[in-house]
C-alpha atoms as a PDB file:
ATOM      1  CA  UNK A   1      46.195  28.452  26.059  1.00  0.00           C
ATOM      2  CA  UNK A   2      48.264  28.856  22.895  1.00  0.00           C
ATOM      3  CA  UNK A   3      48.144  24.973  22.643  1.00  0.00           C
ATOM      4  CA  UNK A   4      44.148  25.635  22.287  1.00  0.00           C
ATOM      5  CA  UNK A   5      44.461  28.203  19.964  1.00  0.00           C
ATOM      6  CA  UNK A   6      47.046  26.476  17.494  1.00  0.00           C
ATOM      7  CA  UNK A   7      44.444  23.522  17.293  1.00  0.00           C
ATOM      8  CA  UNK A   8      41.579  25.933  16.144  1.00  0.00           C
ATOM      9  CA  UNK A   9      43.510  27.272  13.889  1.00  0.00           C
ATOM     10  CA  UNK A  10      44.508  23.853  12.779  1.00  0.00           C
ATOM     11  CA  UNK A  11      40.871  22.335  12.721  1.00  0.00           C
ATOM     12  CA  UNK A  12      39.757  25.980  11.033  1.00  0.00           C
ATOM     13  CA  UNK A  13      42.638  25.837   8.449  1.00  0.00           C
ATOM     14  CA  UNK A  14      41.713  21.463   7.702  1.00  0.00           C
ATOM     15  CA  UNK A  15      38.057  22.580   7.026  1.00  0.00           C
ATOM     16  CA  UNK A  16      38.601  25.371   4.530  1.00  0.00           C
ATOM     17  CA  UNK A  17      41.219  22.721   2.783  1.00  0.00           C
ATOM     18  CA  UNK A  18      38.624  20.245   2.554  1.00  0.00           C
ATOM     19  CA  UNK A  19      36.150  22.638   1.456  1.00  0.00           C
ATOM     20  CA  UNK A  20      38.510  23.815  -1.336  1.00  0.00           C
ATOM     21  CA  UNK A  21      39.310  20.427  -2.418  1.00  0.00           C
ATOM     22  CA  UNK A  22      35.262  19.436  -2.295  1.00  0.00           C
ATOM     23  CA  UNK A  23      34.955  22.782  -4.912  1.00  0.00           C
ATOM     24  CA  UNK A  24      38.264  21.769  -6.630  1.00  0.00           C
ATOM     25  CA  UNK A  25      36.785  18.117  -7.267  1.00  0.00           C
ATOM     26  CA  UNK A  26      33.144  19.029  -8.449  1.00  0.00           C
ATOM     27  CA  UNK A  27      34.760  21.945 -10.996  1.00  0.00           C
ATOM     28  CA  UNK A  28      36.959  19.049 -12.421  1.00  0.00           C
ATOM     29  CA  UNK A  29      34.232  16.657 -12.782  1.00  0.00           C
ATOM     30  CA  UNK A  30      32.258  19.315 -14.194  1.00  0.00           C
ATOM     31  CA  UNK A  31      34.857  20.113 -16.825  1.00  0.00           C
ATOM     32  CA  UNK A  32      35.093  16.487 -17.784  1.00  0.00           C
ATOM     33  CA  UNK A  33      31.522  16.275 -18.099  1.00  0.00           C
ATOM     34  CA  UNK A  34      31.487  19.129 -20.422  1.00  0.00           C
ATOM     35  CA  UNK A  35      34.356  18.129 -22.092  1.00  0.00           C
ATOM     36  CA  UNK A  36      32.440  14.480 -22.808  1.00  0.00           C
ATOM     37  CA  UNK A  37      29.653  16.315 -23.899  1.00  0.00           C
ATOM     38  CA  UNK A  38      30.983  18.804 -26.080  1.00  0.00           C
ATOM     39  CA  UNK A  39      33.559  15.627 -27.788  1.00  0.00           C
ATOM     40  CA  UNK A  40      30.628  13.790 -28.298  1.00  0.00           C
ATOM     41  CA  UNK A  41      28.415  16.338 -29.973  1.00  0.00           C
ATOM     42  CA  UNK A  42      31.224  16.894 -32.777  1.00  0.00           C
ATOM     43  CA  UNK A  43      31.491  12.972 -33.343  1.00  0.00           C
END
């Protein structure tokens, strides 16, 4: 029983990771983009 509930907590706990790290990831590649964009414009 407790063995079942540590590994939903464990699967529960890997998918809010990976769904932090998918947000993480696309707000850094955003940043870059706009970052590119912005450098370029003042060239």
């Amino acid at each position: 029983m407790v063995n079942d509930e540590i590994k939903k907590l464990l699967e529960n706990s890997k998918k809010v990771i990976e769904q932090n790290h998918e947000s993480f990831v696309k707000t850094i590649k955003d940043d870059l983009q706009n970052f590119k964009k912005i450098t370029l414009d003042k060239i």
